[in-house]
N, C-alpha and C. Protein backbone atom coordinates (compact mmCIF):
# COMPACT_ATOMS: atom_id res chain seq x y z
N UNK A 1 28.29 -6.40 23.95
CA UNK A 1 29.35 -6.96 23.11
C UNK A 1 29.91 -5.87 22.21
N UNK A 2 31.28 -5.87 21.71
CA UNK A 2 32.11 -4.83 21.03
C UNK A 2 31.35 -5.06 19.70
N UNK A 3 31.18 -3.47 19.50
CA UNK A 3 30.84 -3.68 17.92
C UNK A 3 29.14 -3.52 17.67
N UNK A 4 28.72 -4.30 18.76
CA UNK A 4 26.55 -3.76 18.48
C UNK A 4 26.17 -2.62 18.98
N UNK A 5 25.48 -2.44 18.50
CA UNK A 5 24.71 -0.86 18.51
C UNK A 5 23.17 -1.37 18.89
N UNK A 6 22.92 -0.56 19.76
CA UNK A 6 21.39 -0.43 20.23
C UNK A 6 20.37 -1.38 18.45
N UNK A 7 20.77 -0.51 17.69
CA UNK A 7 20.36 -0.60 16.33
C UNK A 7 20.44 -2.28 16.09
N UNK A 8 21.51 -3.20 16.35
CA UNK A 8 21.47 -4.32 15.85
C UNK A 8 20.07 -5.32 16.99
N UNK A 9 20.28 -4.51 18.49
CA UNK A 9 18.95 -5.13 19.27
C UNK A 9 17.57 -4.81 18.43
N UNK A 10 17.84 -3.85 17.90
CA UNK A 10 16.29 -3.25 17.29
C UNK A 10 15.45 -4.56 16.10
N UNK A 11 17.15 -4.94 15.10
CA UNK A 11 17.11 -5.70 14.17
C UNK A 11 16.43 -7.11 14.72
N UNK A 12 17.26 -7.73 16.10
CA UNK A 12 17.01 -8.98 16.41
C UNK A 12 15.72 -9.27 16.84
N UNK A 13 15.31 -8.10 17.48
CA UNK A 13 13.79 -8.15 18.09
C UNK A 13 12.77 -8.07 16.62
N UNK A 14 12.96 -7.49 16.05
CA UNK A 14 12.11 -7.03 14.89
C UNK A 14 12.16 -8.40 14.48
N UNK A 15 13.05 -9.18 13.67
CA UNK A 15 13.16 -10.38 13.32
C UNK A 15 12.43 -12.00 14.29
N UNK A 16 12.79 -11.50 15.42
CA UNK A 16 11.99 -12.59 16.39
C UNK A 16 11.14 -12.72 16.48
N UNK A 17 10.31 -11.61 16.74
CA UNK A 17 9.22 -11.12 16.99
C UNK A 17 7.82 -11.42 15.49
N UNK A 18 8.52 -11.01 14.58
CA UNK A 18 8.39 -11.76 13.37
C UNK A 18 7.79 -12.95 12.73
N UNK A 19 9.02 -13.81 13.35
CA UNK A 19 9.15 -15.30 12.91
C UNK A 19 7.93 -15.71 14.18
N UNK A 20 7.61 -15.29 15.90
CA UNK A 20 6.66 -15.79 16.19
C UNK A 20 5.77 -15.74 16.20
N UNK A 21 5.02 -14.23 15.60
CA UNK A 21 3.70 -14.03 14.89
C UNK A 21 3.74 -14.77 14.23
N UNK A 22 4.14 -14.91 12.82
CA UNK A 22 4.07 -16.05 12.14
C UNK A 22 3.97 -17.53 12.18
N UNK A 23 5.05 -17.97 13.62
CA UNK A 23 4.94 -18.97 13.41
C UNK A 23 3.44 -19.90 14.28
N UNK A 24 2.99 -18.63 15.01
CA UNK A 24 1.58 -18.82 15.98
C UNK A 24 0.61 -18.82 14.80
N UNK A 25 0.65 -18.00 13.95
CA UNK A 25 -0.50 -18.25 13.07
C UNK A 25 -0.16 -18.76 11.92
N UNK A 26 0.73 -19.00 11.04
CA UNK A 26 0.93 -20.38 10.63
C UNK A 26 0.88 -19.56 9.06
N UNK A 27 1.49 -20.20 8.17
CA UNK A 27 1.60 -19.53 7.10
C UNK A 27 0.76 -19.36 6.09
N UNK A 28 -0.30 -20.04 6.02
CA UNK A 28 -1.70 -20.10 5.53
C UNK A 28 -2.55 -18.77 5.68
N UNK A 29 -2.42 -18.47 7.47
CA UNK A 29 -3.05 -17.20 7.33
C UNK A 29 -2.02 -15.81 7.00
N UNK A 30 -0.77 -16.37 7.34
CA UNK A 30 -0.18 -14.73 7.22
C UNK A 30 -0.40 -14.88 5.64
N UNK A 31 0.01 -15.75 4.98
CA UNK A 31 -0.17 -15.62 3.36
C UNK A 31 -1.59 -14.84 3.03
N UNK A 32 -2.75 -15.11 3.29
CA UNK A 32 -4.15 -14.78 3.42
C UNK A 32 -4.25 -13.33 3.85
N UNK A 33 -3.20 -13.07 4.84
CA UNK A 33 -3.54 -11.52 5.10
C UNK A 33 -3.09 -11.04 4.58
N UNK A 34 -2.00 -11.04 3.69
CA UNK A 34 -1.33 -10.21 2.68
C UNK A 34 -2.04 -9.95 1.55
N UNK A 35 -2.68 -11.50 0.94
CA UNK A 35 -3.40 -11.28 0.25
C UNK A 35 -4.79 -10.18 0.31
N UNK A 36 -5.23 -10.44 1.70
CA UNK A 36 -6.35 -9.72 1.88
C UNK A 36 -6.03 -8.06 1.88
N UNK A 37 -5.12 -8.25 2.43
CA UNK A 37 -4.35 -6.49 2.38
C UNK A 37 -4.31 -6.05 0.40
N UNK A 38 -3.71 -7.14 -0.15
CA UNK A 38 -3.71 -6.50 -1.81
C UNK A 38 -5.02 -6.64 -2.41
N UNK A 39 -5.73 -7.24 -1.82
CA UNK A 39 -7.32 -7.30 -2.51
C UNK A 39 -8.10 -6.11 -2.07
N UNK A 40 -7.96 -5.87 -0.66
CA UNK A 40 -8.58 -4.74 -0.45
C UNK A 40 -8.22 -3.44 -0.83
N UNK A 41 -7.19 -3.27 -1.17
CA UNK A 41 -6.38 -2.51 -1.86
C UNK A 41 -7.08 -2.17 -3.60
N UNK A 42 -7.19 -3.42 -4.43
CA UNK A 42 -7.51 -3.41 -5.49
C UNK A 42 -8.74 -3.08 -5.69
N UNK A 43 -9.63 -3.88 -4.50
CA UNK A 43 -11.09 -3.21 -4.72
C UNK A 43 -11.44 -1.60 -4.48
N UNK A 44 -10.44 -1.34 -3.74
CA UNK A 44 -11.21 0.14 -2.87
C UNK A 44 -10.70 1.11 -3.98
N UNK A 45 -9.68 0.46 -5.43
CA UNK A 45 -9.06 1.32 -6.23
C UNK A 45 -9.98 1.28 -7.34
N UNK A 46 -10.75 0.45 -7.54
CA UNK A 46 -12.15 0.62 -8.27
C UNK A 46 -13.28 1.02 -7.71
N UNK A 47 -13.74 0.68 -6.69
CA UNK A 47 -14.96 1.56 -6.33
C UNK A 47 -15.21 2.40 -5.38
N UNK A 48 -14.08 3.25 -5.44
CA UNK A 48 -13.58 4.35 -4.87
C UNK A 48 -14.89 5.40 -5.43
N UNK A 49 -14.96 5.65 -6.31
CA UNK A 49 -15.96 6.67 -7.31
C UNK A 49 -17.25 6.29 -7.26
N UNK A 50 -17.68 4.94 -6.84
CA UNK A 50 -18.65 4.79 -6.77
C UNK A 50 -19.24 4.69 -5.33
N UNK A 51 -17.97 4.83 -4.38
CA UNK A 51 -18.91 5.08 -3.17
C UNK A 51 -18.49 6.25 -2.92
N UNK A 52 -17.87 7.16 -3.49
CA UNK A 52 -18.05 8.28 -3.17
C UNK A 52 -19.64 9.16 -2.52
N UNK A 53 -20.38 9.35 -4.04
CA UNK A 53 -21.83 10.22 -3.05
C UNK A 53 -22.26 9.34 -1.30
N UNK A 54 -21.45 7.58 -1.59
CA UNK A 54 -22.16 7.48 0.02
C UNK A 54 -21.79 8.03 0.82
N UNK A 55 -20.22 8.71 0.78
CA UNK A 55 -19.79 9.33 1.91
C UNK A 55 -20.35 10.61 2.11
N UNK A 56 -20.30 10.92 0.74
CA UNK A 56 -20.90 12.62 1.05
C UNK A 56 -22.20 13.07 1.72
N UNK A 57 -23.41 11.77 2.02
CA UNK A 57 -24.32 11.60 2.37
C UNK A 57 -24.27 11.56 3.89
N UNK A 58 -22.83 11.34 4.11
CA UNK A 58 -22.75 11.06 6.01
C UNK A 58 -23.07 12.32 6.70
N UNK A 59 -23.51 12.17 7.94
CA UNK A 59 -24.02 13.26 8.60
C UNK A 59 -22.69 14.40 8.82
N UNK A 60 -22.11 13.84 9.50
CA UNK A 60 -20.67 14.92 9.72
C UNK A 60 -19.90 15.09 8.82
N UNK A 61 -19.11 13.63 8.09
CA UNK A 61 -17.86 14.01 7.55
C UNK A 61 -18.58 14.07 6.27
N UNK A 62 -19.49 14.37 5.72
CA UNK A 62 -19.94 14.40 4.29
C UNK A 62 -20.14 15.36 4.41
N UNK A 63 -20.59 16.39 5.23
CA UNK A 63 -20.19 18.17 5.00
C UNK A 63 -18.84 18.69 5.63
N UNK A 64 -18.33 17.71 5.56
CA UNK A 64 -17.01 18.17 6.00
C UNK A 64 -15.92 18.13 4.15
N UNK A 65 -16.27 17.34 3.64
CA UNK A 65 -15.86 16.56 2.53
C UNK A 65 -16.66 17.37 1.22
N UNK A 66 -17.56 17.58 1.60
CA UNK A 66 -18.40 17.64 0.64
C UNK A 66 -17.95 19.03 -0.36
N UNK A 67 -16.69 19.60 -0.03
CA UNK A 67 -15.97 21.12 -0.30
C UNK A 67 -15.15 20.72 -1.39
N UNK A 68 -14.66 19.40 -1.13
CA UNK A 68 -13.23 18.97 -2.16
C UNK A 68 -13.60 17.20 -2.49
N UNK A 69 -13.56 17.30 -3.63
CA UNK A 69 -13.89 15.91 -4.45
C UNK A 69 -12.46 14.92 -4.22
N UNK A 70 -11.28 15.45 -4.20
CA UNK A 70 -10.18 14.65 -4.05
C UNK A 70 -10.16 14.02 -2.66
N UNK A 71 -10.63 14.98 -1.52
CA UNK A 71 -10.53 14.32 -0.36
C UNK A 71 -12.20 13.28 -0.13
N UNK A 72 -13.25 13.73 -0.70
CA UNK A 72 -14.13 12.33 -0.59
C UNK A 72 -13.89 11.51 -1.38
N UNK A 73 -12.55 11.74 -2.39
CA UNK A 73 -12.65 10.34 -2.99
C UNK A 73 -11.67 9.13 -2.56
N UNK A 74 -10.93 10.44 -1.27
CA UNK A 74 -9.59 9.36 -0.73
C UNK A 74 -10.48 8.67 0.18
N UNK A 75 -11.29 9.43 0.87
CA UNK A 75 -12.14 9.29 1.95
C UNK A 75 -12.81 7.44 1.81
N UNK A 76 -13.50 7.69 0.38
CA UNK A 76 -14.25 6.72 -0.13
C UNK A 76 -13.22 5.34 -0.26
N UNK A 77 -12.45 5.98 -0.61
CA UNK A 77 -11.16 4.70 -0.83
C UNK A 77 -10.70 3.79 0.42
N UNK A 78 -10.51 4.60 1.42
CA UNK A 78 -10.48 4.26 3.04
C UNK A 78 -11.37 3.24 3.40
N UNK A 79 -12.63 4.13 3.33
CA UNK A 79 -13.75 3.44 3.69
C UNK A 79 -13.72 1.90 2.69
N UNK A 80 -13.95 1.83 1.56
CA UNK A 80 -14.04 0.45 1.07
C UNK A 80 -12.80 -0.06 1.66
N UNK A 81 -11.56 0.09 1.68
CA UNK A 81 -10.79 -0.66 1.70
C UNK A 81 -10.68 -1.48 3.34
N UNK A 82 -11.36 -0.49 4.68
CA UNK A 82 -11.27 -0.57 5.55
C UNK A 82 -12.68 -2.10 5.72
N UNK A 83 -13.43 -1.49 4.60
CA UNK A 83 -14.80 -2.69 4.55
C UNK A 83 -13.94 -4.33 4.10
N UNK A 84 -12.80 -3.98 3.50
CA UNK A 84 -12.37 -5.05 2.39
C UNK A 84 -11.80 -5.99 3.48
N UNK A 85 -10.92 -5.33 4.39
CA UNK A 85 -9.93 -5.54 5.09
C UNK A 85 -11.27 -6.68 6.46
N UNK A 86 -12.20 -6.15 6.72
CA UNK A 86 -13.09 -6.51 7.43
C UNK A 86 -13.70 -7.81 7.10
N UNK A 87 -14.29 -8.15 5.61
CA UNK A 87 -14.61 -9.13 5.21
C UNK A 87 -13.80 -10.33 5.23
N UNK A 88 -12.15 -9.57 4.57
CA UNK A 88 -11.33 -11.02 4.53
C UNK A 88 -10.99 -11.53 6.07
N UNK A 89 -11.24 -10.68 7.22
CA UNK A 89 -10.68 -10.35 8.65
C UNK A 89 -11.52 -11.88 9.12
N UNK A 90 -13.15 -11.84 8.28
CA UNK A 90 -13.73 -13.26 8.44
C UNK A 90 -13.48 -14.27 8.09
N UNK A 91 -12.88 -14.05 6.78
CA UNK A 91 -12.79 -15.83 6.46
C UNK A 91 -11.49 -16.30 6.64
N UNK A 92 -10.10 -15.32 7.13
CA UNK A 92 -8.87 -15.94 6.93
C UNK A 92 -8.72 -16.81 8.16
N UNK A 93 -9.26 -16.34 9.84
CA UNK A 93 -9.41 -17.11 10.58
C UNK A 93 -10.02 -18.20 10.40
N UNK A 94 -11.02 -18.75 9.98
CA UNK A 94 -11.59 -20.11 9.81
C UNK A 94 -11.24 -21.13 8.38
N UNK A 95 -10.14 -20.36 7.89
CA UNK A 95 -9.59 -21.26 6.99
C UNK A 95 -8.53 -21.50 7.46
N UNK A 96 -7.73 -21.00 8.01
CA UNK A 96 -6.45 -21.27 8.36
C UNK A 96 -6.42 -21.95 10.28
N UNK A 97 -7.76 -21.96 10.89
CA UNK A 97 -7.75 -23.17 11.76
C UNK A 97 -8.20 -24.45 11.02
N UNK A 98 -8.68 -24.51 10.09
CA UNK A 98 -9.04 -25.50 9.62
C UNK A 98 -7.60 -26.07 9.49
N UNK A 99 -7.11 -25.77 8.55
CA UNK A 99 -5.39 -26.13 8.04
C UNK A 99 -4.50 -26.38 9.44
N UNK A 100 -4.78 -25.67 10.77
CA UNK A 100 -3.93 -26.00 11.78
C UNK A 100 -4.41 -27.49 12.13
N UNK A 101 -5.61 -27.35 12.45
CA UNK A 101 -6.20 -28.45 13.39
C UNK A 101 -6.32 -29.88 12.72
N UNK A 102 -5.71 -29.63 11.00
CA UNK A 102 -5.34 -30.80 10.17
C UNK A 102 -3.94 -31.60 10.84
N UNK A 103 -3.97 -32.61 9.79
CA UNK A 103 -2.46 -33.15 9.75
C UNK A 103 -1.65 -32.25 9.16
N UNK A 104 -1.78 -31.38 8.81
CA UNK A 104 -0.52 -30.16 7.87
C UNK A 104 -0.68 -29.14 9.02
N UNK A 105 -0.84 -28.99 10.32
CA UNK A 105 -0.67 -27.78 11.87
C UNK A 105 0.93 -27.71 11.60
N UNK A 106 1.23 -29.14 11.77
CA UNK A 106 3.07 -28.54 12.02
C UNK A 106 3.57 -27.86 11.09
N UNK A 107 3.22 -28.54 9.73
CA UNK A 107 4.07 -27.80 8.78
C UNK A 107 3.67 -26.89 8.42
N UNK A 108 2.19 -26.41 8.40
CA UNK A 108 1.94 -25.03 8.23
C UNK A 108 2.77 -23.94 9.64
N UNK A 109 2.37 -24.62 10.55
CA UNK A 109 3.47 -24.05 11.79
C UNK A 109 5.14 -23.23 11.26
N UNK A 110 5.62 -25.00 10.98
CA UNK A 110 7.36 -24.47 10.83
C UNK A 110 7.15 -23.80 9.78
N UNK A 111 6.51 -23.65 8.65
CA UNK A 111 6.43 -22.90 7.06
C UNK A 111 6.50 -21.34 8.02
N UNK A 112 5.24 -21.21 8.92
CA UNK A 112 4.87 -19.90 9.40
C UNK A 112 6.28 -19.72 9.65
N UNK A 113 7.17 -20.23 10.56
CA UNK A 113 8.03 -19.68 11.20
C UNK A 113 9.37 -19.00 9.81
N UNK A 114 9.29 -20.28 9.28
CA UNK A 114 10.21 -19.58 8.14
C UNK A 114 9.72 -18.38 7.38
N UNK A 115 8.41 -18.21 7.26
CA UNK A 115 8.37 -16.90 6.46
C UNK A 115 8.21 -15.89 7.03
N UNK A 116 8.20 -15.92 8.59
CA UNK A 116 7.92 -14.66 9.48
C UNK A 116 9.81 -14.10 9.65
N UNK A 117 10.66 -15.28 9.48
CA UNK A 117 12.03 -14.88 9.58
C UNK A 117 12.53 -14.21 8.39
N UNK A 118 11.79 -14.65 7.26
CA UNK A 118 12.23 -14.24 5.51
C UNK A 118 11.36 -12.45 5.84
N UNK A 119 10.05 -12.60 6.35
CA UNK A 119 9.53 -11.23 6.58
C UNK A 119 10.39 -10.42 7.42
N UNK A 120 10.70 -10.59 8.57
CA UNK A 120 11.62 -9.74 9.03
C UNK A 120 12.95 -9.13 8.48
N UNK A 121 13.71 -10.09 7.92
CA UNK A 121 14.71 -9.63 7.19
C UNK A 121 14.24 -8.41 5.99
N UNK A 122 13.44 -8.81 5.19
CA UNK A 122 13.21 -8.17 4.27
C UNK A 122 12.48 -6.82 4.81
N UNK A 123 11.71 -6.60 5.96
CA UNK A 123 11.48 -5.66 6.68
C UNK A 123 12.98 -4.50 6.81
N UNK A 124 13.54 -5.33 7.62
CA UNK A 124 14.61 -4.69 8.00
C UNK A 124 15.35 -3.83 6.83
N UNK A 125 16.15 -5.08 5.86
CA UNK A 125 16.43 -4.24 4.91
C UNK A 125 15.43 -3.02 4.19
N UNK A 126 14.19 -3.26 3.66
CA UNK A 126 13.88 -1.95 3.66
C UNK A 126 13.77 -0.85 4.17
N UNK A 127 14.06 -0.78 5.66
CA UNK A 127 13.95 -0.15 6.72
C UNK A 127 15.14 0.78 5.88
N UNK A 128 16.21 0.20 5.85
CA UNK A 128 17.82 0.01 5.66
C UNK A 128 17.94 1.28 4.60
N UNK A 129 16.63 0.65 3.78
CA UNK A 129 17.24 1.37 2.06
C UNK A 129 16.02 2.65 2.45
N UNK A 130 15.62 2.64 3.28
CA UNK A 130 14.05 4.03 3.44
C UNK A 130 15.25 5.30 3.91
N UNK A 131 16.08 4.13 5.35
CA UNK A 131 17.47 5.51 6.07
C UNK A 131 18.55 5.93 4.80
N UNK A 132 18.93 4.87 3.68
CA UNK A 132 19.73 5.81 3.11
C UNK A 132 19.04 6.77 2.02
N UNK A 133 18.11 6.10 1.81
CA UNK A 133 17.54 7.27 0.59
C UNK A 133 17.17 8.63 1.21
N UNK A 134 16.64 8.62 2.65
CA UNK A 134 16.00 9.57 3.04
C UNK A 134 16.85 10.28 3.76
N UNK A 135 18.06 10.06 4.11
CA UNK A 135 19.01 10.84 5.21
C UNK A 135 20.35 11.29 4.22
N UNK A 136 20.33 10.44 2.89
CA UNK A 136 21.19 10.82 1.83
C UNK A 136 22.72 11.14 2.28
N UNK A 137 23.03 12.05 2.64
CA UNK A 137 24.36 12.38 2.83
C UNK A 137 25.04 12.71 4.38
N UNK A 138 23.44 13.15 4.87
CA UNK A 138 23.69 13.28 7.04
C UNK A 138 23.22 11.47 7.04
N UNK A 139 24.71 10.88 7.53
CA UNK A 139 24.26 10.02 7.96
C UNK A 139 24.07 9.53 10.01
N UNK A 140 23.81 8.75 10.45
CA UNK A 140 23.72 8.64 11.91
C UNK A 140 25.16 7.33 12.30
N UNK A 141 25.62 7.82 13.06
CA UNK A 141 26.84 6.96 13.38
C UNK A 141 26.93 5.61 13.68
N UNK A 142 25.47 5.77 15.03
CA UNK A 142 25.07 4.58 15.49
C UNK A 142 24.13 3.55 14.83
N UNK A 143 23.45 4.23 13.18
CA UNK A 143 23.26 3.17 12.31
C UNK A 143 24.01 2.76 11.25
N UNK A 144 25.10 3.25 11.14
CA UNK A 144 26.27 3.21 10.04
C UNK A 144 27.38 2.17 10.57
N UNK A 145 27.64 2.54 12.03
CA UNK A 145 28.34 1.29 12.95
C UNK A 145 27.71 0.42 13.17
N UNK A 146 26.71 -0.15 13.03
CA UNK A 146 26.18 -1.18 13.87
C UNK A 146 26.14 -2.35 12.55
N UNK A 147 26.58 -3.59 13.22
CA UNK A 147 27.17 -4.84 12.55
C UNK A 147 25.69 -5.25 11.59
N UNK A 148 24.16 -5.17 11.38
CA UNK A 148 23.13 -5.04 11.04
C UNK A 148 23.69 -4.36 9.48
N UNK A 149 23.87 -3.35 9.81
CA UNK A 149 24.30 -2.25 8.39
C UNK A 149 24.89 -2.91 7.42
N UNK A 150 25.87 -3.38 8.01
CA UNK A 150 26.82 -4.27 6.77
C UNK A 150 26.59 -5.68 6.30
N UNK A 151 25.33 -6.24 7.89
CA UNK A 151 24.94 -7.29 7.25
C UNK A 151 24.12 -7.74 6.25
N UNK A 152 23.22 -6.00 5.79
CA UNK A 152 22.19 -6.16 5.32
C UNK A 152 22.33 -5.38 3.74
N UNK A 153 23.94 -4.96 3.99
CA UNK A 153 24.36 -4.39 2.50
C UNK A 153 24.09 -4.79 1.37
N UNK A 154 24.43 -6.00 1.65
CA UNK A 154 24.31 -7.38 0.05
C UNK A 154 22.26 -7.49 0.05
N UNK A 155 21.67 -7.67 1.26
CA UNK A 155 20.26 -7.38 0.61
C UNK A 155 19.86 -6.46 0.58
N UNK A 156 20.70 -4.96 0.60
CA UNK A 156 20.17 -3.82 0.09
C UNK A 156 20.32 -3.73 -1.30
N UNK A 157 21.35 -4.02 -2.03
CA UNK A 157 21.68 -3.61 -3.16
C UNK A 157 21.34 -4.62 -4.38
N UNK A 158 20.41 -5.92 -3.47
CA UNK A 158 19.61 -6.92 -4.42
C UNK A 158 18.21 -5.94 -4.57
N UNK A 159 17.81 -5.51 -3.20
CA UNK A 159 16.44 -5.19 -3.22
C UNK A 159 16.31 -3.50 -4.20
N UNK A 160 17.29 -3.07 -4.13
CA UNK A 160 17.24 -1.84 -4.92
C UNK A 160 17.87 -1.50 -6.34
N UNK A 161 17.95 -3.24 -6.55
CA UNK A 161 18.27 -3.44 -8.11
C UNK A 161 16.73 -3.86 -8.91
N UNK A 162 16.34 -4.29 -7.59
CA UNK A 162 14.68 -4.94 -8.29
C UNK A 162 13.44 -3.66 -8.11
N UNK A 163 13.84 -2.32 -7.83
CA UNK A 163 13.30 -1.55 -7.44
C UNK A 163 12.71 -0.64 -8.66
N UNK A 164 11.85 -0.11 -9.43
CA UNK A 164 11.72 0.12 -10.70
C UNK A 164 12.04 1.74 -10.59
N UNK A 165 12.73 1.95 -11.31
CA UNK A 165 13.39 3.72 -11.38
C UNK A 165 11.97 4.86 -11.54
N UNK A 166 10.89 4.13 -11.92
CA UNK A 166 9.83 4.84 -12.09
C UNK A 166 8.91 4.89 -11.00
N UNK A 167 8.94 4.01 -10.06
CA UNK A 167 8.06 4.07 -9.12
C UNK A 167 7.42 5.05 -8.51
N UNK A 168 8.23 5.45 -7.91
CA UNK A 168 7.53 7.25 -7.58
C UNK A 168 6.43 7.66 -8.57
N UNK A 169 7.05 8.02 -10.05
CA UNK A 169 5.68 8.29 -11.02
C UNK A 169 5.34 7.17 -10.95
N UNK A 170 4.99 6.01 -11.04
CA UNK A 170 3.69 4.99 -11.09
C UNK A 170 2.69 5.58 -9.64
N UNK A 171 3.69 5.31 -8.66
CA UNK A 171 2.34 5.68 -7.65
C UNK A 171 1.68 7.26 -7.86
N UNK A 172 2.27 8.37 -8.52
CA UNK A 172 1.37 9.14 -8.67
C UNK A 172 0.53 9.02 -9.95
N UNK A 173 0.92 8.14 -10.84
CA UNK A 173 0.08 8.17 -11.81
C UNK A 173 -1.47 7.16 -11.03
N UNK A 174 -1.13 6.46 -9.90
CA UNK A 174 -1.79 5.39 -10.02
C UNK A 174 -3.14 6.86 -9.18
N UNK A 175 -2.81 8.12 -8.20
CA UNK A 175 -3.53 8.75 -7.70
C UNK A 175 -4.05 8.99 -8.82
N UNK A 176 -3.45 9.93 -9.63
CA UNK A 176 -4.39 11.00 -10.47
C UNK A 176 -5.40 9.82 -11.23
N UNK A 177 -4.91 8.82 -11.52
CA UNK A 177 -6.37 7.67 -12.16
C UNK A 177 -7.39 7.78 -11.26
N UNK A 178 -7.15 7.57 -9.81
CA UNK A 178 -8.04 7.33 -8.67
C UNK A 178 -9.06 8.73 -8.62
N UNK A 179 -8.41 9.48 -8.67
CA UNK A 179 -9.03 11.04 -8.55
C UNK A 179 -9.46 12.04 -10.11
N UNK A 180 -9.46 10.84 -11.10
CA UNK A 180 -9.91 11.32 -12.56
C UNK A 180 -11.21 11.76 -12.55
N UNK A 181 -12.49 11.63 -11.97
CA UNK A 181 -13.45 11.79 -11.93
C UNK A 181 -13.50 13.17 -11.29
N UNK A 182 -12.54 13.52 -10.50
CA UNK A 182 -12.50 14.77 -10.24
C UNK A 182 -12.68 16.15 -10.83
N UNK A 183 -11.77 15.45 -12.15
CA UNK A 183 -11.25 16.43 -13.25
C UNK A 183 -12.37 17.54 -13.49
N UNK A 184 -12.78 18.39 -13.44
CA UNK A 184 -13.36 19.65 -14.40
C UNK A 184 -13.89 18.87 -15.91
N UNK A 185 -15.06 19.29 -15.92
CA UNK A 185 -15.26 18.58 -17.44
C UNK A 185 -14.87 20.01 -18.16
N UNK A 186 -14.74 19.52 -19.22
CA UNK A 186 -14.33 20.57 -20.64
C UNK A 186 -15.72 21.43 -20.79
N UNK A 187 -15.42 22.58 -21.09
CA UNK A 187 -16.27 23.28 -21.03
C UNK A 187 -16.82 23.34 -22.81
N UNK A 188 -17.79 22.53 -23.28
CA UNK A 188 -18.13 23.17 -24.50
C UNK A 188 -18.25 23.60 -25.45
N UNK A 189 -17.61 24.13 -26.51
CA UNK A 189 -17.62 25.18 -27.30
C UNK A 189 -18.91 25.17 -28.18
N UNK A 190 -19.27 26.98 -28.02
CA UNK A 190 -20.67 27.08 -28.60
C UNK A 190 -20.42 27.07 -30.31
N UNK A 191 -21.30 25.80 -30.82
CA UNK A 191 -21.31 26.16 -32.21
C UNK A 191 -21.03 27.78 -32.71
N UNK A 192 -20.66 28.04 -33.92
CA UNK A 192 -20.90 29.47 -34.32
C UNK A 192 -21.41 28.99 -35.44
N UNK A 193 -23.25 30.18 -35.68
CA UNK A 193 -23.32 29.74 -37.19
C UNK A 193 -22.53 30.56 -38.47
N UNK A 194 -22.21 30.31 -39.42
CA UNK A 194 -22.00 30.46 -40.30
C UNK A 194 -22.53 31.73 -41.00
N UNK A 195 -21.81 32.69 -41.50
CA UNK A 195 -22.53 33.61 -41.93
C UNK A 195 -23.31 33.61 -42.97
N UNK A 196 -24.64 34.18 -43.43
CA UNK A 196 -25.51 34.05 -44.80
C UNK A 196 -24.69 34.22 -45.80
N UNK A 197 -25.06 33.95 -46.94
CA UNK A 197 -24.68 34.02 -48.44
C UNK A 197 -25.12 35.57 -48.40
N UNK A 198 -24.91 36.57 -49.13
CA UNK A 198 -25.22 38.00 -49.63
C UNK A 198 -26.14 37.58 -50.66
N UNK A 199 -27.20 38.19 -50.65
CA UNK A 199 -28.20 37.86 -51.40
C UNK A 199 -28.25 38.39 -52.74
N UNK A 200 -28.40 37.87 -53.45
CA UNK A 200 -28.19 38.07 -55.46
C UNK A 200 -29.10 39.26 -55.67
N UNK A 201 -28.10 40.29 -55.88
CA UNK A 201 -28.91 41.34 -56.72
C UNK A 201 -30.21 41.72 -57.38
N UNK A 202 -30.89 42.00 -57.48
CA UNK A 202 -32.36 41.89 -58.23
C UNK A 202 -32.11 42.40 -59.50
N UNK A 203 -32.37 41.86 -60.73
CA UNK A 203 -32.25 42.20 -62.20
C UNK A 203 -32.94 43.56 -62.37
């Protein structure tokens, strides 16, 4: 058809594709995995430092690691978060068949489907706002023409009004917190004593 670009097939599939993950697993669990994705996230950002020495203890990659404290502490972060991601991996399936195999299957169903279509869109447009920030002034023809671009203008310029001008520094402030334990401690300073009084003359 006049006017689509490879680029707008990319959009429709992305979006379809979307809405039927979602709407197969039903909105209970995609809600649950998101969640589980920001929990594991939150935990592995606290006890990052504390599982650090376990990694360094591993046979291979703990002398591999064991050179630079920033990389066993990303290391450590991985690892919990990959543990986090595992635990919720158990319970979101057996809560969310429970909820299917109820009287609420359909509507958790059609809910899934609507938020796998709200996910795609909002996918897309960020996709949208990642190509202009990052390609800045070379732009590509065949994503600049394609009917997608202009459809997704009006939710680019909502989503990058809600976008915080600081972000960039938040996420590096949020590393250097993660990797504070790293820091070099302060080295010290040696008391100095005080010099004697000159001792009083003898009469």
């Amino acid at each position: 058809m006049e006017g689509f670009t490879i680029i707008d097939a990319v959009v429709a599939v992305v979006i379809v594709l979307s809405a039927i993950l979602a709407y197969s697993r039903g909105v209970v669990r995609e809600i649950m995995a998101i969640a589980g994705w920001v929990g594991a996230a939150v935990i592995a950002f606290l006890f990052a430092a504390a599982a650090q020495p376990l990694i360094k203890e591993l046979p291979v990659i703990g002398e591999f690691l064991s050179d630079s404290c920033e990389l066993s502490i990303i290391a450590a972060f991985a690892a919990v978060f990959a543990l986090g991601l595992v635990v919720m991996s158990l319970f979101t399936p057996l809560f969310s068949s429970v909820i299917q195999r109820s009287a609420l299957g359909g509507v958790d169903q059609g809910l899934g489907f609507l938020f796998g279509v709200l996910r795609g869109i909002l996918l897309v447009a960020v996709a949208f706002i990642v190509y202009d920030r990052a390609m800045g002034t070379e732009r590509v023809p065949v994503v600049d023409n394609s009917r997608s671009a202009n459809v997704f203008a009006s939710f680019q310029s909502g989503i990058n009004d809600n976008i915080p001008s600081d972000a960039p520094g938040w996420i590096v402030a949020r590393y250097e917190q993660l990797v504070s334990s790293c820091a070099a401690p302060a080295t010290p300073v040696p008391a100095t004593t005080a010099p004697a009084a000159p001792a009083a003359p003898a009469n």
